[in-house]
Protein backbone atom coordinates (compact mmCIF):
# COMPACT_ATOMS: atom_id res chain seq x y z
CA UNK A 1 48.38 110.01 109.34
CA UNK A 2 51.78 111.06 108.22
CA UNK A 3 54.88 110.42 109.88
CA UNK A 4 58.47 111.60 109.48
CA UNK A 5 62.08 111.70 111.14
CA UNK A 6 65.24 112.79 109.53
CA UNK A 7 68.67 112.50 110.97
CA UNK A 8 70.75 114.50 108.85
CA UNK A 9 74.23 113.21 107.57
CA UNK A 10 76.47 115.07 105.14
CA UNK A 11 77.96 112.51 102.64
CA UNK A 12 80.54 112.89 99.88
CA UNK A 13 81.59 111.38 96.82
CA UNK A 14 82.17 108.11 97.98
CA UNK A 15 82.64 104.29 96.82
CA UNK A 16 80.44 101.89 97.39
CA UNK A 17 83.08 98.79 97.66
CA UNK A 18 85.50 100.36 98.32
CA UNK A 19 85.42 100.30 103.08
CA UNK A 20 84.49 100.63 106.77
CA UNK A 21 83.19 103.57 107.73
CA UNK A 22 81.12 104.88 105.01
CA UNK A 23 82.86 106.47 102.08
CA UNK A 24 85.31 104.98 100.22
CA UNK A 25 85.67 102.12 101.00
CA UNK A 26 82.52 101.74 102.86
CA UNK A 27 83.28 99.45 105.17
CA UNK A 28 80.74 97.94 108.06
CA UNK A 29 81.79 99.76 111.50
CA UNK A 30 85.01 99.13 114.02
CA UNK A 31 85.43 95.67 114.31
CA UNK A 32 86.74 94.33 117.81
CA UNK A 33 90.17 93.70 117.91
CA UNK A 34 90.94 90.76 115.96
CA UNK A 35 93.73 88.66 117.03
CA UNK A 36 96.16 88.18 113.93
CA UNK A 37 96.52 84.37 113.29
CA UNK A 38 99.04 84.79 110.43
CA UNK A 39 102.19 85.17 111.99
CA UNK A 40 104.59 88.17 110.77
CA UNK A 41 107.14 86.30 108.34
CA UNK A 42 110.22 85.82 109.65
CA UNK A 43 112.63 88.09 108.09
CA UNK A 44 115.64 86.65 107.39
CA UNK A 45 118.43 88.44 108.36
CA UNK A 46 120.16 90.01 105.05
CA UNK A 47 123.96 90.89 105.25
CA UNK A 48 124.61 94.08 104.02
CA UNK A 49 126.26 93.99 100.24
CA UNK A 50 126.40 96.94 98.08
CA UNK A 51 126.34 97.14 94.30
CA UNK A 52 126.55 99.73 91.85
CA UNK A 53 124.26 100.19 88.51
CA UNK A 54 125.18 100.84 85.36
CA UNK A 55 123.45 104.39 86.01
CA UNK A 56 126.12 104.93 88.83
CA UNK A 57 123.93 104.68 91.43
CA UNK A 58 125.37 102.48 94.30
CA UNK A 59 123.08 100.14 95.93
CA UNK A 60 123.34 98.90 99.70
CA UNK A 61 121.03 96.41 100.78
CA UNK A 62 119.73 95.89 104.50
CA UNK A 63 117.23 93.96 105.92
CA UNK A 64 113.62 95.08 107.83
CA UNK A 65 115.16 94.16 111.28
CA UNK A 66 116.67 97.63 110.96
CA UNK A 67 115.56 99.52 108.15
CA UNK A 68 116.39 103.38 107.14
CA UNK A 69 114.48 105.92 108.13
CA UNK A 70 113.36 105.60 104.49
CA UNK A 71 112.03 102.57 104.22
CA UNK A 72 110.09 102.00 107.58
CA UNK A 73 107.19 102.60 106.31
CA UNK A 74 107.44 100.15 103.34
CA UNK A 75 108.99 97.22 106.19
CA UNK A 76 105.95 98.29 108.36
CA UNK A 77 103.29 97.52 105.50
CA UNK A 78 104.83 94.56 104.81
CA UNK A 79 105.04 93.05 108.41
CA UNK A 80 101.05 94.80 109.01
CA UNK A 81 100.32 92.97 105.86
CA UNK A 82 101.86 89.82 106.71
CA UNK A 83 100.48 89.63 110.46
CA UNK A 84 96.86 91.06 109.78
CA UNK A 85 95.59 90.25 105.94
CA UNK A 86 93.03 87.75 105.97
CA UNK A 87 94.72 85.50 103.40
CA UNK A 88 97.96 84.01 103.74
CA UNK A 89 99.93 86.08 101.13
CA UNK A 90 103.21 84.44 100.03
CA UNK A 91 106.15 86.55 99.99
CA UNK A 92 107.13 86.04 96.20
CA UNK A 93 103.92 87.78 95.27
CA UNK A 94 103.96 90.80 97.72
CA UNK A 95 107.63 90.97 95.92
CA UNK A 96 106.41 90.96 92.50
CA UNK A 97 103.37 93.38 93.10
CA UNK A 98 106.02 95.94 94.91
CA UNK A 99 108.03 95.56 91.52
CA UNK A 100 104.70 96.42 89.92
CA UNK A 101 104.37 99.38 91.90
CA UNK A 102 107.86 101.12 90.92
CA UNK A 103 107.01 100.26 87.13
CA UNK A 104 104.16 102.85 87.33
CA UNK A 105 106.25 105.42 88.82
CA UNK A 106 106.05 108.62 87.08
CA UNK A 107 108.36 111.10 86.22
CA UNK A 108 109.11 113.49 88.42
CA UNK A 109 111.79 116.03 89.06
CA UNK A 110 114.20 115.15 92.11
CA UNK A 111 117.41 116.62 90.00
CA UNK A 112 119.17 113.02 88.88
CA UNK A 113 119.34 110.06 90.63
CA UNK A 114 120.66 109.51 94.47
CA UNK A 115 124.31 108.98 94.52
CA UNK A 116 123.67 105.75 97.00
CA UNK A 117 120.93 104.25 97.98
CA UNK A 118 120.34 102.01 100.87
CA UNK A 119 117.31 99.78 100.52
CA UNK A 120 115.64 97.39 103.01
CA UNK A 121 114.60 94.16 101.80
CA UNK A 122 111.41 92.37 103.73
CA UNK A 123 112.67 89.15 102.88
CA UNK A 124 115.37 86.84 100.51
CA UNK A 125 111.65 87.13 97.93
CA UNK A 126 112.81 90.79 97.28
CA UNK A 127 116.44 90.20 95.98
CA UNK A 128 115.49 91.83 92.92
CA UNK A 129 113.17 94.76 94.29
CA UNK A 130 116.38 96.82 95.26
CA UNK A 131 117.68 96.73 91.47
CA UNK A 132 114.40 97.33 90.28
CA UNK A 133 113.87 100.46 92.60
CA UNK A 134 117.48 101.94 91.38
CA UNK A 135 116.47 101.15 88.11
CA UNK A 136 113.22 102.99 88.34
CA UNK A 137 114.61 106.52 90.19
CA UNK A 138 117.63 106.36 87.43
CA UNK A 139 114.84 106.21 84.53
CA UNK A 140 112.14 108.50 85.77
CA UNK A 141 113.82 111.00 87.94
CA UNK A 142 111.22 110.38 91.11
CA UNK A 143 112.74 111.22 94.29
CA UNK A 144 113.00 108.05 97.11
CA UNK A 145 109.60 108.81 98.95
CA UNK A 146 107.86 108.69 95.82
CA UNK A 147 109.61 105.14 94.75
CA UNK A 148 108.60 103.92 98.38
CA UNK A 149 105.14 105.07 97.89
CA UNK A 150 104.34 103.74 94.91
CA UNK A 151 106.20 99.79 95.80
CA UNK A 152 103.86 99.99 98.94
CA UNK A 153 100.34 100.80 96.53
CA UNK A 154 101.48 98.28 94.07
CA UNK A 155 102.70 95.39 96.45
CA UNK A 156 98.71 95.53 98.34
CA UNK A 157 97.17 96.61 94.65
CA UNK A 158 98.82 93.71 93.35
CA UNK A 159 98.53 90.80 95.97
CA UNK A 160 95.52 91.42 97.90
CA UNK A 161 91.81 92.04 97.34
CA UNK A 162 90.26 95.32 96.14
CA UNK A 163 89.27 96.82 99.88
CA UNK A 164 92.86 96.39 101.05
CA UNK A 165 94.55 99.93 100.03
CA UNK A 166 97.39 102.47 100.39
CA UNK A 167 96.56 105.75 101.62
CA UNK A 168 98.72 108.27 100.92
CA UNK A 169 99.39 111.59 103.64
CA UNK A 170 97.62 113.56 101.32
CA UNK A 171 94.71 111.25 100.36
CA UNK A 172 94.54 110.18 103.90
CA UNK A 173 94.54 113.56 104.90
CA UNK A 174 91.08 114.08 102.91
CA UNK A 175 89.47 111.08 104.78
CA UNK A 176 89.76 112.72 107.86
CA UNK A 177 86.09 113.82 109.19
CA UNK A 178 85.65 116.15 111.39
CA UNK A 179 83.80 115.55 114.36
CA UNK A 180 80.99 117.71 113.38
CA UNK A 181 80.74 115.14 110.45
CA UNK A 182 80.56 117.82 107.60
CA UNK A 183 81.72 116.32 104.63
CA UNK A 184 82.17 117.98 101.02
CA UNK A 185 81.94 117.00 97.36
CA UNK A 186 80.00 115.88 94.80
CA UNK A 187 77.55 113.43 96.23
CA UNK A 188 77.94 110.23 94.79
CA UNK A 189 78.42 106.46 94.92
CA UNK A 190 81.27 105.03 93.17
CA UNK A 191 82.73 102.13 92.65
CA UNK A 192 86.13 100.63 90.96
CA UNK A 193 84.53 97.28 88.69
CA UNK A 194 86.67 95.41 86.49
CA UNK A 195 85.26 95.30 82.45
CA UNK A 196 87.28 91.85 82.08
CA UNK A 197 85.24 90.11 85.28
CA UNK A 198 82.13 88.63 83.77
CA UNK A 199 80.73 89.32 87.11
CA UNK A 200 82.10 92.72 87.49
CA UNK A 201 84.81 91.65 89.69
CA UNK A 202 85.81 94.95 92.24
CA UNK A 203 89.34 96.51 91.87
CA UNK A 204 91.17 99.37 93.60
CA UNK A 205 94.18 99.96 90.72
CA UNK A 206 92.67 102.03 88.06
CA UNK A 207 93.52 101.32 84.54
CA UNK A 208 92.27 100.17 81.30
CA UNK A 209 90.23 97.03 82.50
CA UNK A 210 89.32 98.80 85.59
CA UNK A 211 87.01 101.47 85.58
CA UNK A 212 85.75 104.38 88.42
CA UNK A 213 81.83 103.49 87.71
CA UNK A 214 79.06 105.58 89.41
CA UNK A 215 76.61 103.52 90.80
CA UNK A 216 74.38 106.45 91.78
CA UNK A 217 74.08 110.17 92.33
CA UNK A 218 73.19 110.72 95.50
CA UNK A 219 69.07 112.53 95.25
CA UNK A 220 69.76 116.35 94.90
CA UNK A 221 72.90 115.99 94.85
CA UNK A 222 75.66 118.46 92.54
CA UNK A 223 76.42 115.44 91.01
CA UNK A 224 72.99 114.65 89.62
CA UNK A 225 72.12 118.44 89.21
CA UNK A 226 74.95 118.57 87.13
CA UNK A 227 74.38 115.19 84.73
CA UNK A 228 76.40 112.46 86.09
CA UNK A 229 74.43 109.11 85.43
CA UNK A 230 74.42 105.48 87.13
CA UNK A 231 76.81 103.41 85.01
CA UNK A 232 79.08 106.64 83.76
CA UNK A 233 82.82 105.78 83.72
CA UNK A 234 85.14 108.70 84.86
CA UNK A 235 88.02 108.52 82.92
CA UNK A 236 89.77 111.87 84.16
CA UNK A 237 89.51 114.78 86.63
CA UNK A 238 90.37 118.08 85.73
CA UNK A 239 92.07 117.49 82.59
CA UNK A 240 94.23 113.94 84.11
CA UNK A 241 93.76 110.41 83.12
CA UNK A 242 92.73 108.39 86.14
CA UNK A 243 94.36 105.46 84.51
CA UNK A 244 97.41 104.33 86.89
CA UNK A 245 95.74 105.79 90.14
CA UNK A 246 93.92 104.05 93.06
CA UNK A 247 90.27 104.74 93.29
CA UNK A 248 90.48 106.47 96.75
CA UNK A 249 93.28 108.91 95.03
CA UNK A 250 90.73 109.84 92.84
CA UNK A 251 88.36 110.34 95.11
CA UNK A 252 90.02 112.35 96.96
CA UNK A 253 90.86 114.52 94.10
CA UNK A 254 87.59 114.62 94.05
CA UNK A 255 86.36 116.09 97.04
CA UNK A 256 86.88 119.07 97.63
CA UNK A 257 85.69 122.37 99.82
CA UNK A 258 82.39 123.67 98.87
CA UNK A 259 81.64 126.12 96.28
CA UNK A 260 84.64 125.16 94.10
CA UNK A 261 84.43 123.26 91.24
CA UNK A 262 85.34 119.99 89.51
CA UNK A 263 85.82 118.99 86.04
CA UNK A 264 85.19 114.88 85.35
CA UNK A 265 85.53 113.48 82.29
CA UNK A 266 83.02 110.95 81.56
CA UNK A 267 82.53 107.96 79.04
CA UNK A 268 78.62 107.11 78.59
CA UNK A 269 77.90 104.28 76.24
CA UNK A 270 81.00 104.80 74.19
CA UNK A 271 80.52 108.93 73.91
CA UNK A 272 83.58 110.80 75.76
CA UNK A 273 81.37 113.79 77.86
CA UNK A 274 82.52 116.35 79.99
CA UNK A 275 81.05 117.38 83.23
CA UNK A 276 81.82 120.47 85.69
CA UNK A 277 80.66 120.23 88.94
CA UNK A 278 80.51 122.76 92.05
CA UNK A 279 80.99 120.75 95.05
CA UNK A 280 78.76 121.36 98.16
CA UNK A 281 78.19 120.71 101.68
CA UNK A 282 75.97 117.21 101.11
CA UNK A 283 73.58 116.56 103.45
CA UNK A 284 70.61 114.18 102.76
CA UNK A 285 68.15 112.83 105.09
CA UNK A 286 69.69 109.74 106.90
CA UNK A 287 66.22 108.13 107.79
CA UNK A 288 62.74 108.26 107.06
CA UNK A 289 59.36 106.85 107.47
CA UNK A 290 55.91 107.63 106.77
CA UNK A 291 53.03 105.55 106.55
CA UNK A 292 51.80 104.63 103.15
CA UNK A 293 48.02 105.31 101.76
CA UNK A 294 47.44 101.78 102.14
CA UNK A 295 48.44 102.15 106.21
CA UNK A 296 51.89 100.30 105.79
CA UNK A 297 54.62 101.84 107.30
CA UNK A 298 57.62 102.66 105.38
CA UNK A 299 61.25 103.03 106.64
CA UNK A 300 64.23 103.97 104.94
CA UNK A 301 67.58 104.37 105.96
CA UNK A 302 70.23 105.90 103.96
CA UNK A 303 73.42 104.74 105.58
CA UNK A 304 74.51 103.11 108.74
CA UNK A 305 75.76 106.08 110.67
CA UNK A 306 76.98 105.00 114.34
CA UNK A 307 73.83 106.83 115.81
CA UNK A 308 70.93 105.31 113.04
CA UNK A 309 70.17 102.47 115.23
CA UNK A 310 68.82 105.33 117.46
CA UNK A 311 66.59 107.03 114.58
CA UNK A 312 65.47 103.68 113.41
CA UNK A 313 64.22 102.34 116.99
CA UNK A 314 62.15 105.87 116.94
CA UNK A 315 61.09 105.62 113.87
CA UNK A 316 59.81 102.06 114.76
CA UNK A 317 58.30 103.17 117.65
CA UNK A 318 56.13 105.74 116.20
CA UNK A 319 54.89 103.65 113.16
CA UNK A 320 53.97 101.00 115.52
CA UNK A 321 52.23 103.95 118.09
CA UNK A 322 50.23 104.92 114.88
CA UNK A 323 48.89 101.28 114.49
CA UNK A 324 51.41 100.04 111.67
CA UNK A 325 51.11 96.39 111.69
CA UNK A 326 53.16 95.89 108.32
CA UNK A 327 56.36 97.28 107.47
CA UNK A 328 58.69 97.95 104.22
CA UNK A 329 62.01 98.62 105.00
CA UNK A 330 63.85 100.06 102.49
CA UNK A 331 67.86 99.81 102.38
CA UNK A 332 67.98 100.49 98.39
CA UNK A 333 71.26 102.40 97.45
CA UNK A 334 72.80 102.22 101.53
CA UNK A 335 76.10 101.75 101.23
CA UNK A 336 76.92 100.50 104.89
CA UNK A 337 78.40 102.19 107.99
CA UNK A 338 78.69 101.34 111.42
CA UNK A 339 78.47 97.55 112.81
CA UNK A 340 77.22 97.91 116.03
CA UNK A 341 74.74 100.13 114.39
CA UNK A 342 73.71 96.90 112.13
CA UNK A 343 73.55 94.45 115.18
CA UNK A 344 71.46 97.07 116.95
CA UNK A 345 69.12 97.72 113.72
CA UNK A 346 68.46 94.11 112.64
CA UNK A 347 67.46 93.27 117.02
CA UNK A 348 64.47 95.33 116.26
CA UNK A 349 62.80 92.96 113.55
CA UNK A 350 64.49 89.49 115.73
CA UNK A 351 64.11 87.86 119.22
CA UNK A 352 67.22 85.89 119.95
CA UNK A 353 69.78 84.15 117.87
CA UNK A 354 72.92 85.70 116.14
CA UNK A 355 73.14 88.90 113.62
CA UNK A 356 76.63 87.62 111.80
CA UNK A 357 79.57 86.16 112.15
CA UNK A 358 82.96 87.70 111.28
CA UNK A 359 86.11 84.95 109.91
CA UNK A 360 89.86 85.23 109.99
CA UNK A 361 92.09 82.43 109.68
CA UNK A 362 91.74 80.62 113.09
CA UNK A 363 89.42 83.64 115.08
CA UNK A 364 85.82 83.66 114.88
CA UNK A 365 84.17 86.52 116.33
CA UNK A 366 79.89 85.40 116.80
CA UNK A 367 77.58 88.90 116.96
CA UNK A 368 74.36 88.27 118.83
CA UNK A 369 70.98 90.07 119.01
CA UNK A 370 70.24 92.84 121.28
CA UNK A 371 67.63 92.84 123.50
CA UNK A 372 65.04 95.09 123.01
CA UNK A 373 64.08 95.11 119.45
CA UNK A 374 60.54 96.69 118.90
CA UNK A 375 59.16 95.11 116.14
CA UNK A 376 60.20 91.25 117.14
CA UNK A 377 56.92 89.62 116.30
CA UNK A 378 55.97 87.57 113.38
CA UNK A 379 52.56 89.49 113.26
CA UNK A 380 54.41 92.44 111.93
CA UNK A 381 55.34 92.04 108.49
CA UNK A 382 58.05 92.85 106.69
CA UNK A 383 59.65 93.08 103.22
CA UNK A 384 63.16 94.87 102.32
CA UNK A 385 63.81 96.34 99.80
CA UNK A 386 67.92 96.17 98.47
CA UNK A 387 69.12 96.88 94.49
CA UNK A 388 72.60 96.44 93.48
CA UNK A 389 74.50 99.49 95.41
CA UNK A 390 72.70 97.99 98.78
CA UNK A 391 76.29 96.95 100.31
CA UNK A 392 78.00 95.67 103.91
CA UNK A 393 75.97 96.61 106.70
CA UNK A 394 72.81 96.65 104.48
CA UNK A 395 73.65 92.85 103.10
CA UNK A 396 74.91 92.34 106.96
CA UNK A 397 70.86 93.14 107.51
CA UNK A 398 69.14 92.10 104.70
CA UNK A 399 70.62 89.00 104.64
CA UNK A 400 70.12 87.28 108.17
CA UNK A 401 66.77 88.51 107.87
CA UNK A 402 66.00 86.26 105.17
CA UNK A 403 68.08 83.81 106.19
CA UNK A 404 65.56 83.35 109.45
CA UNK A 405 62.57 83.81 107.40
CA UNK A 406 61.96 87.19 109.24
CA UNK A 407 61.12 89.41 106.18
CA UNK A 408 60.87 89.05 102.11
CA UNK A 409 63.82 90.82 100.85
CA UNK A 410 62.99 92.34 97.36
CA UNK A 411 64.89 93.94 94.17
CA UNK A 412 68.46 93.30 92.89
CA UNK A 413 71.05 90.99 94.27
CA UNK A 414 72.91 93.22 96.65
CA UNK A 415 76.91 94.65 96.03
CA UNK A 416 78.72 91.58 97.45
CA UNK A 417 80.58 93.50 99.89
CA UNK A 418 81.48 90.67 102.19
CA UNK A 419 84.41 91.81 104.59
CA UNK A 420 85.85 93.55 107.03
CA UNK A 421 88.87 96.26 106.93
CA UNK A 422 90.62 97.96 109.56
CA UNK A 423 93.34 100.76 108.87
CA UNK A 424 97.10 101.37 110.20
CA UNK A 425 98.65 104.46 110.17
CA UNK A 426 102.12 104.36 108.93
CA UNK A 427 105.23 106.30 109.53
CA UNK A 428 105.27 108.25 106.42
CA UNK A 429 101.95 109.94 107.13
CA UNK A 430 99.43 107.80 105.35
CA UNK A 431 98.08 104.95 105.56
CA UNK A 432 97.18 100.99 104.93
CA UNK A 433 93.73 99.78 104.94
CA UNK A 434 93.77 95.85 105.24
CA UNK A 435 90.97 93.23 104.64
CA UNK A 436 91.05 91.48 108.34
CA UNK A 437 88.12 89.42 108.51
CA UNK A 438 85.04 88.36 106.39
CA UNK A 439 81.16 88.51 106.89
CA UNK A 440 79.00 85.34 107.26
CA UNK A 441 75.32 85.01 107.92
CA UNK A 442 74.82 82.83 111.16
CA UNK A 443 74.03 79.77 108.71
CA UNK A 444 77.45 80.29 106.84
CA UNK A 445 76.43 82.00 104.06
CA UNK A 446 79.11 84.64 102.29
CA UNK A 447 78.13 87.41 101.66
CA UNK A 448 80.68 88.43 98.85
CA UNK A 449 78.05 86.60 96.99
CA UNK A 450 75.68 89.46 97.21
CA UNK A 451 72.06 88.89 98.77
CA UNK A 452 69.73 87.05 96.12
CA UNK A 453 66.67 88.75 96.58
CA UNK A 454 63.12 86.60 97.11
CA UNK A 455 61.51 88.65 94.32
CA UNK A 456 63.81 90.05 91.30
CA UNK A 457 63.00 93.27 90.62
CA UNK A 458 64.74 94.95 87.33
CA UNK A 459 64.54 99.14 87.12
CA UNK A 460 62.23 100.49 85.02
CA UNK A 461 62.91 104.30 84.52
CA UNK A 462 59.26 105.25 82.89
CA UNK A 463 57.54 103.08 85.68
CA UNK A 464 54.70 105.42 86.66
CA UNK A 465 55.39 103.75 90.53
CA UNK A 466 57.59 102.40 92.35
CA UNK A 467 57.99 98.41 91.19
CA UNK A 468 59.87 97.63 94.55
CA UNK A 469 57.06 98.97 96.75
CA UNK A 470 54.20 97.41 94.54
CA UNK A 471 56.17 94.39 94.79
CA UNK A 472 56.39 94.69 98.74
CA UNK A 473 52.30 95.73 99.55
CA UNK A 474 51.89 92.65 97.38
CA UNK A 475 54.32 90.42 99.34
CA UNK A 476 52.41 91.77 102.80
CA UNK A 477 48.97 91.50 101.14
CA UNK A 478 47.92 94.56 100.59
């Protein structure tokens, strides 16, 4: 007997740390509303004084009670970062990584300097930002926006963790999904993995030390038609260095509409490559099941779309109408998705008790299993199967179902993907996605630590079958 359901998802370049909602950043699902604990910083109220550089630019400085048109976007991310980031973030740093951001600046052509500016400072930690900004647009010729841009991408690429981003109007702009959920590009996981971390530490700030890794071309994929390996670093796209760029710039550079193509240049154990790839509609199957020769059931899911918690409770349904007593359930390569849609998945394999538990300073948010889960009995086996691209949701999953002894969980120890983000739109058009809360199995264990499997598995290429599987009808005694 052979069974078989597909729910079909396109899917796009996208990175495996990086966020909610799939993609980039793939973060697990839409939170509810946390309360912010942190309070906003009180701004202290900043007289206005004026200055003039040596470049003859004069200088007026305001405060974020009532900034320029200019700068509300830059007062906004710092008051969203200050009221919703997980971590209490002192102001000197935010200062410093703003500073940062207008020292990568590149040159661009805005026809000299502004005559005046007026900039609004956050707080008394950004006394120096103003100079540096004047500084900055007298040296490389960017125009304002720009300068504001770039302080905002290098104040959260500098101070907070590797989720939290900027978004850009035109890089947010490429996020946006349409609600047929077509998405187009090369079809691949990527992630941004810092070579100076012994543990391959994640980053979002692309440079030297920080790399734009693919973790895995997605199966028939243009990516993987067209060469691109696990482990390849992309060092450019179409001709440009990705060095100074955040990883979600570059993947949006990256997408792109179908039938076009896309150059990436490549580094593979020390050999510079080149690749051109013609992007395409990607669609891959979003779950599947069959039952095995041995009569085990298999289940796969690819990622957790908001409507897989559907497919999987049919897919369940049938394997167990077919007399499956044993299940694998494989999450290998799932970058995450939805949360409700992992609640609602991991209530079919438990009774009672609690899925995960989200943690911001003072707010604790408990998520508890859903009645009606199909395959709830300890008679059914079970065994998952994660490697090291197995990320949020899937570690949300894999790892309270260890945790309660409910099923063997088998290969790689999972990405370490371990929190929550949530994004705000800002008033120049793009966008700030912020690290809110983090993920905890119901026994307190954090998952930024990556799920250690029960049985290490390590990839063999020229393995005539599937290790992870043999391991698994092993594990349920078959």
């Amino acid at each position: 007997m052979r069974l078989r359901i597909a729910l079909l998802l396109a899917l796009l370049i996208v990175a495996a740390a990086c966020s909610p909602g799939g993609s980039t950043t793939v973060t697990t699902g839409e939170p509810p509303p946390l309360t912010a604990t942190t309070d906003p910083a009180t701004s202290t109220t900043v007289p206005p004084t004026s200055s003039t550089s040596d470049g003859g630019t004069a200088l007026l400085v305001t405060d974020c009670d009532d900034p320029t048109d200019e700068f509300e976007s830059f007062c906004d991310a710092y008051s969203l970062i200050r009221g919703h980031y997980v971590d209490a973030i002192d102001d000197a740093v935010l200062a410093a990584g703003a500073v940062d951001g207008l020292e990568e600046l590149e040159a661009g052509d805005a026809g000299g300097a502004p005559d005046e500016v007026t900039c609004s400072e956050p707080s008394e930690a950004f006394a120096s930002f103003c100079d540096s900004l004047v500084t900055e647009l007298e040296e490389t010729d960017a125009s304002l926006d720009a300068a504001i841009e770039a302080a905002i991408a290098g104040m959260i690429a500098a101070s907070l963790d590797p989720y939290s981003v900027y978004l850009s109007p035109v890089a947010l702009e490429s996020f946006r999904i349409d609600t047929s959920g077509s998405v187009e590009g090369i079809g691949a996981l990527v992630s941004g993995e810092d070579s100076t971390d012994p543990e391959g530490d994640r980053c979002s700030q692309l440079s030297e030390t920080c790399h734009m890794v693919i973790i895995q071309p997605l199966e028939g994929s243009p990516a993987e038609a067209a060469g691109l390996e696990s482990g390849d670093f992309v060092v450019s796209v179409n001709g440009e260095r990705v060095e100074g760029k955040l990883l979600d710039e570059i993947v949006a550079i990256v997408r792109g509409p179908a039938g076009t193509d896309v150059t990436l240049g490549i580094e593979r154990d020390g050999e510079s490559l080149e690749f051109t790839v013609t992007r395409a509609a990607i669609t891959v199957p979003n779950v599947e099941f069959d039952v095995l020769e041995s009569g085990v059931g298999y289940l796969r899911l690819f990622t957790f779309a908001s409507n897989a918690d559907e497919a999987i409770h049919e897919a369940i349904r049938e394997l167990l109408a077919g007399g499956v007593t044993d299940i694998i359930f494989d999450l290998r390569s799932d970058p995450g998705g939805s949360l409700d849609a992992a609640v609602n998945i991991t209530s079919e394999f438990l009774a009672d008790g609690l899925v995960v538990v989200t943690e911001a300073p003072g707010d604790r948010l408990e998520y508890a299993v859903q009645a009606g889960g199909l395959a709830t009995s300890a008679d059914i086996g079970l065994a998952v199967l994660v490697d090291r691209a197995s990320a949020s949701a899937s570690e949300v999953v894999a790892g309270v179902l260890q945790e309660t002894g409910r099923a063997t969980i088998i290969g790689e120890v999972t990405f370490g993907k371990n929190t929550v983000q949530q994004q705000f739109n800002l008033d120049n058009g793009g966008a700030i996605k912020l690290t809110i809360a983090r993920w905890l199995t119901p026994g307190g264990t954090d998952l930024g630590e990556g799920v250690q499997p029960d049985i290490a598995i390590d990839f063999d290429p020229d393995a005539e079958t599937d290790p992870w599987i043999d391991a698994a009808l092993k594990v349920l005694g078959y």
